[in-house]
Every structure is written in structure tokens, then in C-alpha cells.
C-alpha atoms as a PDB file:
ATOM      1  CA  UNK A   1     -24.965  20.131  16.240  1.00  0.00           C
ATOM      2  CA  UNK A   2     -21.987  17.998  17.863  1.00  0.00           C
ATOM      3  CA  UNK A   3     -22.622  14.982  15.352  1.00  0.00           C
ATOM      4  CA  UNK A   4     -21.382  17.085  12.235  1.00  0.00           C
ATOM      5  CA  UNK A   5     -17.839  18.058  14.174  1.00  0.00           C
ATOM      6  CA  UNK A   6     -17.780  14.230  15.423  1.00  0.00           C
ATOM      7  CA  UNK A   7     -17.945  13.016  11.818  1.00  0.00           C
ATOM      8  CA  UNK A   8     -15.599  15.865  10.303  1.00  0.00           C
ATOM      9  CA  UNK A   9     -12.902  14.513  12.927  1.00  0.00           C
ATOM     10  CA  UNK A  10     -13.495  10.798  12.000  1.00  0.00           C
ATOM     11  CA  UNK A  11     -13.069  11.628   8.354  1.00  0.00           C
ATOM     12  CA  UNK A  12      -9.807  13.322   8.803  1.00  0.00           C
ATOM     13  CA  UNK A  13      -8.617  10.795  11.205  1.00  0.00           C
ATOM     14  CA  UNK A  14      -9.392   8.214   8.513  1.00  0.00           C
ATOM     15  CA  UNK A  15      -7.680  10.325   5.906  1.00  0.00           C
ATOM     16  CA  UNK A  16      -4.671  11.310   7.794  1.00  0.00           C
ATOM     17  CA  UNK A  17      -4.148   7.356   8.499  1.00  0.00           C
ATOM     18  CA  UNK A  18      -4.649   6.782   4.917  1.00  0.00           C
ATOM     19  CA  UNK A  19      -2.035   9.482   3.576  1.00  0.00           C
ATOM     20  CA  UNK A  20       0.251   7.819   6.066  1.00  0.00           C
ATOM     21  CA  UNK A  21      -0.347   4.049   4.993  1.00  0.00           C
ATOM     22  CA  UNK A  22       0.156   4.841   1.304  1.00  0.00           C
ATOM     23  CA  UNK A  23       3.598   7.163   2.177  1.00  0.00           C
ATOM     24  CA  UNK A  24       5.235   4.544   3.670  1.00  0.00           C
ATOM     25  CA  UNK A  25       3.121   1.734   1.783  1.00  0.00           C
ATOM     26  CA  UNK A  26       3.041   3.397  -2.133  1.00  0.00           C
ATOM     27  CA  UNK A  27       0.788   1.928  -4.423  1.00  0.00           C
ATOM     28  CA  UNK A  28       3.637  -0.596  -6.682  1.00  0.00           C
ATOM     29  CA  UNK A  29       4.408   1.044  -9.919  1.00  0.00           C
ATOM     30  CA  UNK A  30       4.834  -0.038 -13.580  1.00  0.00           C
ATOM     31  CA  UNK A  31       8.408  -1.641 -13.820  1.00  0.00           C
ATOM     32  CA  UNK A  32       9.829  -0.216 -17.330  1.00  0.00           C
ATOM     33  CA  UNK A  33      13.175  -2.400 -17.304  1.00  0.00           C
ATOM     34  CA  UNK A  34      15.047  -1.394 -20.251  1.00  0.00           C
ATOM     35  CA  UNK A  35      17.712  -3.904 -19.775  1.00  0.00           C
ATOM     36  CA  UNK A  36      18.577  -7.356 -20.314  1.00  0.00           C
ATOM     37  CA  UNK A  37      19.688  -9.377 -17.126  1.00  0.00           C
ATOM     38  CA  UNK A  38      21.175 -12.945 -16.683  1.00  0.00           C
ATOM     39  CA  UNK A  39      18.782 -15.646 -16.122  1.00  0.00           C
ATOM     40  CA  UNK A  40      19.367 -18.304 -12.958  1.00  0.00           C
ATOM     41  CA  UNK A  41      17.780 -21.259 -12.168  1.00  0.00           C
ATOM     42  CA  UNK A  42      15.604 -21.344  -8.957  1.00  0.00           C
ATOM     43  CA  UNK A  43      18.155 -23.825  -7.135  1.00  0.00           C
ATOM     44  CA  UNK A  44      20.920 -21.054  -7.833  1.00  0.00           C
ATOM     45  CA  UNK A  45      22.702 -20.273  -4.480  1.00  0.00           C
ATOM     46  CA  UNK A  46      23.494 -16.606  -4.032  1.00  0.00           C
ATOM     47  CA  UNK A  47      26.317 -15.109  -2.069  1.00  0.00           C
ATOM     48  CA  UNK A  48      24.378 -14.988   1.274  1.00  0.00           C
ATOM     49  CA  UNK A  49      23.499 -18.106   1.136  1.00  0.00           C
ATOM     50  CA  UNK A  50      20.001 -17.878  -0.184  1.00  0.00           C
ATOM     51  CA  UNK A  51      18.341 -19.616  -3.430  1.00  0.00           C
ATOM     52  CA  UNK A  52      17.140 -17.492  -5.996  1.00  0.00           C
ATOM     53  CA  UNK A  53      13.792 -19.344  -5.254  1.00  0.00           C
ATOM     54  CA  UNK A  54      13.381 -18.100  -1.763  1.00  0.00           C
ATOM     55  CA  UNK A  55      14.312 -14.799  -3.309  1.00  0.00           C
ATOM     56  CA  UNK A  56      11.656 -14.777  -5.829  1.00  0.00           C
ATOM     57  CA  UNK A  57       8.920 -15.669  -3.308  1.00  0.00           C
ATOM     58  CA  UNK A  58      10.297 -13.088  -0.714  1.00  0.00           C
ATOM     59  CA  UNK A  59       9.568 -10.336  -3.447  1.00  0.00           C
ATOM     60  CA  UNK A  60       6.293 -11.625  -4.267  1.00  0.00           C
ATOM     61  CA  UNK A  61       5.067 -11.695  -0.588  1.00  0.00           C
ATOM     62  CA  UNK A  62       6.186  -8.082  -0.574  1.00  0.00           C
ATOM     63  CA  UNK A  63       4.639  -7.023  -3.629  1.00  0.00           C
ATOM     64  CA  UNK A  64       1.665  -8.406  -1.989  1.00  0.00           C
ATOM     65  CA  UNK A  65       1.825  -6.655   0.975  1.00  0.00           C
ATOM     66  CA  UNK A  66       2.389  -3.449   0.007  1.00  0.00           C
ATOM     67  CA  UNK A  67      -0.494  -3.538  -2.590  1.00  0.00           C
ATOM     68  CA  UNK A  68      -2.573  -4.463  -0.412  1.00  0.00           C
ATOM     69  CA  UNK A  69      -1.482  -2.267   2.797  1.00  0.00           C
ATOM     70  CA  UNK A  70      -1.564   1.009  -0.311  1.00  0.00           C
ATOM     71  CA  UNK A  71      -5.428  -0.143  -1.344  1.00  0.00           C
ATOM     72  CA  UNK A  72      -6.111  -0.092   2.851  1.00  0.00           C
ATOM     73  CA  UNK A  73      -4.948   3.506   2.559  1.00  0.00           C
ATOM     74  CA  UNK A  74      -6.844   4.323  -0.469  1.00  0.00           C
ATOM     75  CA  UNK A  75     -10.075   3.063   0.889  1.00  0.00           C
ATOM     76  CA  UNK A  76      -9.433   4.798   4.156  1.00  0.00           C
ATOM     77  CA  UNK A  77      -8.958   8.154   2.238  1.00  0.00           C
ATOM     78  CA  UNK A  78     -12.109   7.403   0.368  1.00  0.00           C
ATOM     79  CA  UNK A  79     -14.276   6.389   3.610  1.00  0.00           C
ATOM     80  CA  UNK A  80     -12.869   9.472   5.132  1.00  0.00           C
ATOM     81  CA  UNK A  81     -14.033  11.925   2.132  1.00  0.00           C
ATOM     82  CA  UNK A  82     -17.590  10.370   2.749  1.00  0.00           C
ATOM     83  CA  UNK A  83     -17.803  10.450   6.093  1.00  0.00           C
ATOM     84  CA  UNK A  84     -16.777  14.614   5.519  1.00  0.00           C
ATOM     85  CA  UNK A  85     -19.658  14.973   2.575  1.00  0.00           C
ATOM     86  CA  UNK A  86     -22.224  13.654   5.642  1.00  0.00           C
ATOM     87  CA  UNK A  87     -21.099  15.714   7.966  1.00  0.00           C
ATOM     88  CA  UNK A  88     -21.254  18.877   5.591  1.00  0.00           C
ATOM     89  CA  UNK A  89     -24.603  17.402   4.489  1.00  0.00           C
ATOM     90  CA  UNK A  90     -26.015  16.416   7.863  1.00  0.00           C
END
């Protein structure tokens, strides 16, 4: 009788940590540029001092990281709607 309650309350804790991951995390959208920009070189020093290189890899490590922190929420959404259907089930 307790096990079903246990498992409802571990499958909204899982969701509820989920929801929160992908609010601050969001999944990354499409990017629909619709203009044209300048092109730099790599080596290009910007105005604080950094090179558009370092830039470029900066972004990427962050697109990285927030896909994969928004797929952690996903999946901890998911778990948490299965670990509900047992508990209804059980």
C-alpha cells in the first residue's frame, strides 16, 4: 500500500527536476538567420581582447552543454512518467 505513494513521489520529484533543468537549460532551437554578417578570420582580435577562435569554441562548448543538460531533463521527465504508470499499475 505505501510502495504506490513512494513511487508517485519519486516520479514527480523526477519530473519537477526535469521541468526545472529544461527551463533554465531549453532544448537549442533552429537558428533561422535571415541576414548576411561579415566574415573574420579565427586569429581576428575582438575588442575585449579575445580571438574570434576562442569565441567560436566558447559557443560550441555551450551549445553542448545545454543540449545535453535539456536531454537530462527530458529523460528525467520521461523516467518520472514511468515510474507514475507503476505506481498506478502496482
Amino acid at each position: 500500500m505505501l510502495l504506490p505513494k513512494i513511487l508517485n513521489t519519486v516520479g514527480l520529484g523526477l519530473g519537477a527536476i526535469g521541468v526545472v533543468l529544461i527551463f533554465v537549460w531549453g532544448p537549442p532551437q533552429p537558428d533561422f538567420q535571415d541576414y548576411v554578417g561579415l566574415s573574420v578570420g579565427e586569429n581576428t582580435v575582438l575588442t575585449d581582447g579575445r580571438r574570434v577562435g576562442d569565441m567560436l569554441s566558447e559557443t560550441e562548448r555551450m551549445k553542448q552543454q545545454y543540449r545535453l543538460m535539456s536531454r537530462i531533463g527530458l529523460g528525467l521527465i520521461f523516467i518520472g512518467f514511468a515510474v507514475q504508470l507503476v505506481a498506478v499499475w502496482e
